[in-house]
N, C-alpha and C. Protein backbone atom coordinates (compact mmCIF):
# COMPACT_ATOMS: atom_id res chain seq x y z
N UNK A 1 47.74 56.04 80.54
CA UNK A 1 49.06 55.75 81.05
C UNK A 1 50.14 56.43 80.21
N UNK A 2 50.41 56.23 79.02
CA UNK A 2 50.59 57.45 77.90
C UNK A 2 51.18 58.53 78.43
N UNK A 3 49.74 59.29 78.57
CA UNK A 3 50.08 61.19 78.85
C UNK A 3 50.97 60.87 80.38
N UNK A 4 50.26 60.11 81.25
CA UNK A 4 51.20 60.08 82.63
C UNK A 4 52.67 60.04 82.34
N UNK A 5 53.03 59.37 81.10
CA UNK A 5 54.92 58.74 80.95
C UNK A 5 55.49 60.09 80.45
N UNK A 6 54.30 60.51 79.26
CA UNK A 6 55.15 61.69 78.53
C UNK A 6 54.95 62.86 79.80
N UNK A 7 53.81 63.07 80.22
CA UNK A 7 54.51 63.82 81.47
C UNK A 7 55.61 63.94 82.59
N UNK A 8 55.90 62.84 83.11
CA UNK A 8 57.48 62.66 83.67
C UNK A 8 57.98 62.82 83.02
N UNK A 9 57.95 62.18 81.80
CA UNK A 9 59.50 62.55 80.47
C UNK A 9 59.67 64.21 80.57
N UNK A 10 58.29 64.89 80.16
CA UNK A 10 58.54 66.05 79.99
C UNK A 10 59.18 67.03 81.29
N UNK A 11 58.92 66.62 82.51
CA UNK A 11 59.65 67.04 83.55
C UNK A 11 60.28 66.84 83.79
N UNK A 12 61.02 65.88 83.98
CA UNK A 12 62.85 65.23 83.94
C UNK A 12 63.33 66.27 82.88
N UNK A 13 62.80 66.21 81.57
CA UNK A 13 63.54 66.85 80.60
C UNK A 13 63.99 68.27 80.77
N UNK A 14 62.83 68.98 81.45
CA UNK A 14 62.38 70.63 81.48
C UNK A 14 63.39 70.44 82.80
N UNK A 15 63.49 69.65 84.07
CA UNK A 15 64.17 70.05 84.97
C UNK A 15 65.66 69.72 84.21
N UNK A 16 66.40 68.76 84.07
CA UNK A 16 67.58 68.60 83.46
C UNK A 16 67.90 70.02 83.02
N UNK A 17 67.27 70.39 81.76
CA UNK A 17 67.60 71.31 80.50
C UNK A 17 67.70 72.73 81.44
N UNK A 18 66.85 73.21 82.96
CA UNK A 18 66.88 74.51 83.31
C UNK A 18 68.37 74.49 84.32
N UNK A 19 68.84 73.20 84.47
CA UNK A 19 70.16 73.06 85.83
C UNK A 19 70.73 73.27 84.81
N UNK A 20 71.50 72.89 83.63
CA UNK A 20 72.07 72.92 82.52
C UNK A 20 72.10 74.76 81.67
N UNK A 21 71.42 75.42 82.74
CA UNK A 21 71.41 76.70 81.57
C UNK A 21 72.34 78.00 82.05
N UNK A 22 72.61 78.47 81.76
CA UNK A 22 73.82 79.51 82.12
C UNK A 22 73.59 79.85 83.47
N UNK A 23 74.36 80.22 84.06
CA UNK A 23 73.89 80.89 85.30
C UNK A 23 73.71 82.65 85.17
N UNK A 24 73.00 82.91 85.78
CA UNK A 24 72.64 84.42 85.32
C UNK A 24 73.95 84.80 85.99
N UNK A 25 74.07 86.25 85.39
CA UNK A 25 75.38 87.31 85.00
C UNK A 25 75.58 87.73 86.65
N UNK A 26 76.94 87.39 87.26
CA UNK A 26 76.57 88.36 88.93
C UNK A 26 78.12 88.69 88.68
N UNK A 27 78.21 90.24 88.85
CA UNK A 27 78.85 90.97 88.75
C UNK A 27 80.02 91.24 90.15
N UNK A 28 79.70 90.48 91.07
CA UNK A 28 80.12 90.13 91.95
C UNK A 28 80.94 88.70 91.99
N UNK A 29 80.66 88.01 91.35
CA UNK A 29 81.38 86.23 91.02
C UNK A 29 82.49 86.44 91.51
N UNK A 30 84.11 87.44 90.78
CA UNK A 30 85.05 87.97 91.00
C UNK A 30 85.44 88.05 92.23
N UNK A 31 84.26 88.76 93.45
CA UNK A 31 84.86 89.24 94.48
C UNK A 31 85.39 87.97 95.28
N UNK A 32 86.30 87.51 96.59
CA UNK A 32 86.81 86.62 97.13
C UNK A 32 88.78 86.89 97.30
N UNK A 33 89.13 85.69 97.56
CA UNK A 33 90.72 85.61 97.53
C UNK A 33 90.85 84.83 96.33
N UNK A 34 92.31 85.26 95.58
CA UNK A 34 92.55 84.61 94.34
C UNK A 34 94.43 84.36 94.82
N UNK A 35 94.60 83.34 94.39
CA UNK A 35 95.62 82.88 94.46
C UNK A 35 96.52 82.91 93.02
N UNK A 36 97.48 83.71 92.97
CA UNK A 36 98.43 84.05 91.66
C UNK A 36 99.03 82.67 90.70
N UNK A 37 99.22 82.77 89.60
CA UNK A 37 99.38 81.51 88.77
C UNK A 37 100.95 81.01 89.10
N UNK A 38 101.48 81.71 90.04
CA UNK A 38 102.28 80.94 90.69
C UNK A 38 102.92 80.48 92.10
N UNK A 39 101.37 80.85 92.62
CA UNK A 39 101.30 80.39 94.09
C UNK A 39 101.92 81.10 95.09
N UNK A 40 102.35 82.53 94.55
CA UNK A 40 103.00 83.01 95.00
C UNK A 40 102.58 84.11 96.42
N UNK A 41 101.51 84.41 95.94
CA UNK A 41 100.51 85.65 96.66
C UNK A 41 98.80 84.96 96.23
N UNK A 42 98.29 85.79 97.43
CA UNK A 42 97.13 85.72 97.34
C UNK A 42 96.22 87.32 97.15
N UNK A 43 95.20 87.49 96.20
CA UNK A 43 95.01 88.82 96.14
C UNK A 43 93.66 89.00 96.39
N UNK A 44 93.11 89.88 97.34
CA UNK A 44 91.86 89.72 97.93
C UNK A 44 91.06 90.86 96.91
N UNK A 45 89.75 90.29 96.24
CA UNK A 45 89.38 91.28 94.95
C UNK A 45 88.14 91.42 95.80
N UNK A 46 88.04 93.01 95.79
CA UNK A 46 86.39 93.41 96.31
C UNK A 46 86.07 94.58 95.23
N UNK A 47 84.72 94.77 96.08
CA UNK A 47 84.17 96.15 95.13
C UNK A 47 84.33 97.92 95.81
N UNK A 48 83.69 98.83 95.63
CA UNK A 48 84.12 100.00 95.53
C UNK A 48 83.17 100.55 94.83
N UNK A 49 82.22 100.72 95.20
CA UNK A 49 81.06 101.62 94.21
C UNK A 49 80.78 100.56 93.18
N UNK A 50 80.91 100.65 91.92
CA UNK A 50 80.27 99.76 91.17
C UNK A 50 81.81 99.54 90.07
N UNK A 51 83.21 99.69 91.20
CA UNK A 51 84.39 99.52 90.52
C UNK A 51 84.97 98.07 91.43
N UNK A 52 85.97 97.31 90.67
CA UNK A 52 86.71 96.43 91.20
C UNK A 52 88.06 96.31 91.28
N UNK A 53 88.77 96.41 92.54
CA UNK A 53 89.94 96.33 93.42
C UNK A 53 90.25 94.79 93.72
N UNK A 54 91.91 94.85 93.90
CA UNK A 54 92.30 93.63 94.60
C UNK A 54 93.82 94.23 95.19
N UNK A 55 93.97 93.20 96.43
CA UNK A 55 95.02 93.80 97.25
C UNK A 55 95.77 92.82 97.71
N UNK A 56 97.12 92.73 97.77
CA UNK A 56 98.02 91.85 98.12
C UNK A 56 97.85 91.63 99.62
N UNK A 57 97.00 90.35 100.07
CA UNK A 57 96.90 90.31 101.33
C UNK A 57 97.86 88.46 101.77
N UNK A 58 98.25 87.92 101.28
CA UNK A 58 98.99 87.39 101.51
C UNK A 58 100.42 86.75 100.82
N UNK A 59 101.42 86.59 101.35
CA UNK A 59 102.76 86.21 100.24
C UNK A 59 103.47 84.91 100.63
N UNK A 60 103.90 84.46 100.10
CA UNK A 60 104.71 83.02 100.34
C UNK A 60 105.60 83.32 101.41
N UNK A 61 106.49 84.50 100.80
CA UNK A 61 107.72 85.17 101.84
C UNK A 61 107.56 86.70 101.66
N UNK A 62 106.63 87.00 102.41
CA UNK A 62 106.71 88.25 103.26
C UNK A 62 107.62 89.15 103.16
N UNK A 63 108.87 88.63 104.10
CA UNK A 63 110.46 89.37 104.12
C UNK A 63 111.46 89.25 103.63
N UNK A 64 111.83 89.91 103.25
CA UNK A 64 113.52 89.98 102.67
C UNK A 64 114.11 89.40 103.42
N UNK A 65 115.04 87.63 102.64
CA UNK A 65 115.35 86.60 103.21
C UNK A 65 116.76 87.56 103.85
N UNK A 66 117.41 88.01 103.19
CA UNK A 66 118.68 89.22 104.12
C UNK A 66 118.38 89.88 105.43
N UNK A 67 117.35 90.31 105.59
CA UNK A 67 117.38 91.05 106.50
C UNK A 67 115.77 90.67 107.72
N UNK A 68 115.13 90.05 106.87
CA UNK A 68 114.05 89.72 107.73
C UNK A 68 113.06 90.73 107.80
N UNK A 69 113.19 92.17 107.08
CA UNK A 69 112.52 92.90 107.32
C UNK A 69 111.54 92.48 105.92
N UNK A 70 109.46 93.24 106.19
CA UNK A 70 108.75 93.34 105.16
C UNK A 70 109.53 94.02 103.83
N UNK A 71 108.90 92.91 102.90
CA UNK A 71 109.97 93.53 101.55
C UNK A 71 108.78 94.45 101.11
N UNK A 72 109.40 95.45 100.37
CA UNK A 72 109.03 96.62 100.21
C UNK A 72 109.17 96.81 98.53
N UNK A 73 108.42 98.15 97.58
CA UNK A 73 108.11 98.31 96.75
C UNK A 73 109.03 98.45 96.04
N UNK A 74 110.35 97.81 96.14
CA UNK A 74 111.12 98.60 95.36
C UNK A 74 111.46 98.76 94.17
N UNK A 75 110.91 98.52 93.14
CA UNK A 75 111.26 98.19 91.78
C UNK A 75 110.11 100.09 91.22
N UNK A 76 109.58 100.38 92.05
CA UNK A 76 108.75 101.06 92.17
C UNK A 76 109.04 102.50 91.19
N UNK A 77 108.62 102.87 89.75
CA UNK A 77 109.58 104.17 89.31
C UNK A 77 109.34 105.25 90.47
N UNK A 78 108.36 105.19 91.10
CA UNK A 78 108.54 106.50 91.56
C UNK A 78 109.60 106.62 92.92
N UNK A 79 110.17 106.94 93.50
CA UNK A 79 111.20 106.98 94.19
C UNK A 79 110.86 107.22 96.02
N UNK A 80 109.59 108.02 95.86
CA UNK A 80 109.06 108.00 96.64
C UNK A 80 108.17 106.62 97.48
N UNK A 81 108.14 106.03 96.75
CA UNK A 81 106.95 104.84 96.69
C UNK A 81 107.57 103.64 97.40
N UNK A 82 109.09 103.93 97.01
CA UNK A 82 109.68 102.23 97.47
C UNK A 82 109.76 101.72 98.51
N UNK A 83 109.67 102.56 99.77
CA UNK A 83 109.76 102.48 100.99
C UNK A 83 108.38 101.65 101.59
N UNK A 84 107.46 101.69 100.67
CA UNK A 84 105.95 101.10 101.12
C UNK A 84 106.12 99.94 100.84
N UNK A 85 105.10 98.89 101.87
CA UNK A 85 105.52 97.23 102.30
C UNK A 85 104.51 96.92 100.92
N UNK A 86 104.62 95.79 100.18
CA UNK A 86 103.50 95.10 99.46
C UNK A 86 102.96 94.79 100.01
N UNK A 87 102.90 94.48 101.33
CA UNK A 87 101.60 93.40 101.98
C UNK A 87 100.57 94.72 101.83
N UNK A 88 99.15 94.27 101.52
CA UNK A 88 98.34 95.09 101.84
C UNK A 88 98.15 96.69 100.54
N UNK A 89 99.24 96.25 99.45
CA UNK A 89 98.99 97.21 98.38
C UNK A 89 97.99 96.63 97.28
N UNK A 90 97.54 97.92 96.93
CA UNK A 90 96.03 97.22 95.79
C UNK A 90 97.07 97.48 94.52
N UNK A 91 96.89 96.56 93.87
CA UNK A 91 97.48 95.88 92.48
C UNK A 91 96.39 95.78 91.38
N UNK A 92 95.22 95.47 91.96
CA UNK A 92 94.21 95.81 90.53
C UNK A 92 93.16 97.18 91.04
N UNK A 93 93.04 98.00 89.86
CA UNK A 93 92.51 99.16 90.11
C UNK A 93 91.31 99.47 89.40
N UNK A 94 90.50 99.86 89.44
CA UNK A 94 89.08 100.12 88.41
C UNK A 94 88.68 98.92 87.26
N UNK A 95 88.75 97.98 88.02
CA UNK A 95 88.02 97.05 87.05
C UNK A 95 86.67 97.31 86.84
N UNK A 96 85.87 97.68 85.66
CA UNK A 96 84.40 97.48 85.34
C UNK A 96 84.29 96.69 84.92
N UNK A 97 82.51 95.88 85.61
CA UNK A 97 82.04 95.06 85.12
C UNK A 97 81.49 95.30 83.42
N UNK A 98 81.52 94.23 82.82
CA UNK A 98 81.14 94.41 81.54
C UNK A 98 79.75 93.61 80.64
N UNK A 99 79.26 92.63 81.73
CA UNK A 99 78.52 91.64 81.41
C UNK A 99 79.56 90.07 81.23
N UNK A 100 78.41 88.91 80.79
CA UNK A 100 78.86 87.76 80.74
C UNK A 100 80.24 87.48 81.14
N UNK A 101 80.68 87.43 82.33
CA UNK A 101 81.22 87.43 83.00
C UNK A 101 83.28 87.69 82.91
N UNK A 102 82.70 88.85 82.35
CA UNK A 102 83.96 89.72 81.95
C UNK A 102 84.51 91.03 82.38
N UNK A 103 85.38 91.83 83.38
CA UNK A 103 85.48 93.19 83.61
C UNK A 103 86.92 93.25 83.37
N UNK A 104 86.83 94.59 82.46
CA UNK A 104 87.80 95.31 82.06
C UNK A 104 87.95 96.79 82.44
N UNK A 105 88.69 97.56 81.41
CA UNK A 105 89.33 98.97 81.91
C UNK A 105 89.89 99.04 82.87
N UNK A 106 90.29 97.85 83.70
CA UNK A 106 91.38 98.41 84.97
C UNK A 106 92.72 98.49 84.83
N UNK A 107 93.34 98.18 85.89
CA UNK A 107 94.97 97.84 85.71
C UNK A 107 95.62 97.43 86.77
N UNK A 108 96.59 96.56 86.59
CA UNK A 108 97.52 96.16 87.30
C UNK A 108 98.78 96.06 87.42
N UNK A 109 99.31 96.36 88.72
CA UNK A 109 100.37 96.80 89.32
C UNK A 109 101.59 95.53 89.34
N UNK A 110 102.26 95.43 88.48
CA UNK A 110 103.11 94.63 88.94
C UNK A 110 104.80 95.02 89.87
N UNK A 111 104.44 94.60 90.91
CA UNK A 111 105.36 95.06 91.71
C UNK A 111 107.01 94.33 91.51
N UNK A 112 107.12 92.92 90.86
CA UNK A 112 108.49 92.89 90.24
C UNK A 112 108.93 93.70 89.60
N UNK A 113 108.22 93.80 88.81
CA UNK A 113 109.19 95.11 87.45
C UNK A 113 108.59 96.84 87.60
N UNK A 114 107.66 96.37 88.46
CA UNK A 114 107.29 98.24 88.99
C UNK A 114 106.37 99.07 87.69
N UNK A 115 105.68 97.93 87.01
CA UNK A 115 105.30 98.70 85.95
C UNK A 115 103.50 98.50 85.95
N UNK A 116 102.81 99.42 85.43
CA UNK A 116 101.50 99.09 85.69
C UNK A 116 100.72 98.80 84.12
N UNK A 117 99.89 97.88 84.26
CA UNK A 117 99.19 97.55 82.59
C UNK A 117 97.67 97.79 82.85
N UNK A 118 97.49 98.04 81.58
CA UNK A 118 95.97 97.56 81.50
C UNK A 118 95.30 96.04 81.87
N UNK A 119 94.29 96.07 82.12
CA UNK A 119 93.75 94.98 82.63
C UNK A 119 92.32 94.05 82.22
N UNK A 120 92.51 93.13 82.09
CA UNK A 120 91.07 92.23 81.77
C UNK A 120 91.16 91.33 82.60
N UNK A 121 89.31 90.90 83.38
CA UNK A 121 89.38 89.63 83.85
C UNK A 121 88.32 89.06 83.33
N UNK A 122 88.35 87.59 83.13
CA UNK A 122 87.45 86.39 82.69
C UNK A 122 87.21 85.52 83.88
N UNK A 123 86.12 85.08 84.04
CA UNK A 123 85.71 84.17 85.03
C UNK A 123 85.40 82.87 84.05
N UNK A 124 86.35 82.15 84.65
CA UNK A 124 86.32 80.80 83.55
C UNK A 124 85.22 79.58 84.11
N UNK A 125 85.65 79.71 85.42
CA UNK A 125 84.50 78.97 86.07
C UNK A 125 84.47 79.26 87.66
N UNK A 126 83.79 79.14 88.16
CA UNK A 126 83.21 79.95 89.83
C UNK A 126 85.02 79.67 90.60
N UNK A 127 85.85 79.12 90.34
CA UNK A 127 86.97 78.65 90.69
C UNK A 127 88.37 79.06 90.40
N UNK A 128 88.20 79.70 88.90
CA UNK A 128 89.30 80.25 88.59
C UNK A 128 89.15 81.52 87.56
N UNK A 129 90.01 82.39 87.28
CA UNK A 129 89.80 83.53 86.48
C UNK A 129 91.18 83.70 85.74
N UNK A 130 91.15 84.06 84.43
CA UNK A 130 91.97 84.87 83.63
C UNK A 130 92.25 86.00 83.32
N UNK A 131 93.31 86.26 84.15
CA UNK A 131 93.57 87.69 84.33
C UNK A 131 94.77 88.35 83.11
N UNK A 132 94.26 89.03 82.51
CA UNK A 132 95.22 89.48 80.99
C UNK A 132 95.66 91.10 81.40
N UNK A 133 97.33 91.02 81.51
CA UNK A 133 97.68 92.33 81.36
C UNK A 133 98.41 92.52 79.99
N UNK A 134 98.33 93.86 80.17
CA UNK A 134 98.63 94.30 78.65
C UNK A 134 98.81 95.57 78.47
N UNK A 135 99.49 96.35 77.01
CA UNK A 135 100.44 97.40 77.34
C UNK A 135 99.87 98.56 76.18
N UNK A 136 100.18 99.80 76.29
CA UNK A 136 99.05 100.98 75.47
C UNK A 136 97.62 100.29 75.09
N UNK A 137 96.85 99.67 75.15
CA UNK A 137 95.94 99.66 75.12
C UNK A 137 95.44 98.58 74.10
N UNK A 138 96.17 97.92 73.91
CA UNK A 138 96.04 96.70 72.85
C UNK A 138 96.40 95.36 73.34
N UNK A 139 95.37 94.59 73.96
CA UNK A 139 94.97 93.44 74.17
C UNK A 139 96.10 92.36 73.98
N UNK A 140 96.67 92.71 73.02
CA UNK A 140 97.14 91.19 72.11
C UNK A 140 98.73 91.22 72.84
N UNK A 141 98.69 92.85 73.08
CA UNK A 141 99.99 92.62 73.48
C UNK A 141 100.32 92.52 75.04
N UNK A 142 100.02 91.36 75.21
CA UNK A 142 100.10 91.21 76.85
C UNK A 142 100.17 89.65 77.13
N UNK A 143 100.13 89.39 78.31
CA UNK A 143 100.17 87.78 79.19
C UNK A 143 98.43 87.45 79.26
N UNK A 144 98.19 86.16 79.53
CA UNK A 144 97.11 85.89 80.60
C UNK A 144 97.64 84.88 81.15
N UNK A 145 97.34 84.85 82.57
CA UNK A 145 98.08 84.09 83.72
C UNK A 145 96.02 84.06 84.18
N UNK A 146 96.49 82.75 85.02
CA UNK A 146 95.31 81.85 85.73
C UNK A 146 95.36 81.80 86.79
N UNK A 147 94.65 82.39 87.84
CA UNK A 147 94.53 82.45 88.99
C UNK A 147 93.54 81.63 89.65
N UNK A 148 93.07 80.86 91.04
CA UNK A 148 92.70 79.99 91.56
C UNK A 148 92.01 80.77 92.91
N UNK A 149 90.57 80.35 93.02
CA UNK A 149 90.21 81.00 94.13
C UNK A 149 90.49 80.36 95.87
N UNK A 150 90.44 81.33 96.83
CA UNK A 150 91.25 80.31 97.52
C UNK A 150 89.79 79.96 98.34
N UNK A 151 90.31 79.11 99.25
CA UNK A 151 88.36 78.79 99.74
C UNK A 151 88.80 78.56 101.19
């Protein structure tokens, strides 16, 4: 009767301890809709060869409360550029995956101030991600803002 107990013990234990263990690395987790840390936009992140994109596919307000028309790029340096609607512009660009559930080397577009950064994302949990921009190439000097997946 013994070996019978320590055998359940030992399977309760072995099952518990394998639900409990990391989830293997998917380089894909990222892809979905993410909702901005201030509810503002929603940014749809996919893949591209073995690179990662995201694109402004939805906004709180759309149009320019003046005129009603799609608001447009304008903060944009290039001069040419401003005339293009945000809905539907990609804002994160060449993200690589990196392992444990981290991709970097990309960048992102911020269309308030028209300026573009380097980029990191963290998957904090299947639900939300930390997205860090940042400026010549040094980490420290940048934001991380928390984004929310939308479901």
């Amino acid at each position: 009767m013994n070996a019978f107990r320590f055998t359940i013990l030992s399977l309760v234990v072995f099952i518990t301890m394998t639900s409990m263990a990391p989830k293997a690395d998917d380089p894909d987790a990222l892809m979905g809709k993410w909702l901005s840390s201030k509810k503002r936009n929603q940014v749809q992140i996919y893949r591209q060869g073995n690179k990662y994109y995201g694109k402004l596919v939805w906004m709180l307000e759309p149009n320019e409360p003046a005129t009603n028309k799609p608001k447009m790029d304008k903060e944009n340096p290039d001069e040419k550029l401003r005339s293009r609607p945000l809905m539907g512009l990609v804002l994160l660009t060449n993200l690589t995956y990196k392992g444990n559930n981290v991709w970097s080397d990309g960048e992102i577009y911020n269309p308030e101030d028209g300026k573009t950064y380097n980029c990191e994302v963290s998957l904090k949990d299947p639900n939300s991600i930390d997205l860090r921009g940042y400026m010549m190439g040094i980490s420290f000097l940048g934001k991380t803002k928390t984004w929310t997946r939308v479901k």
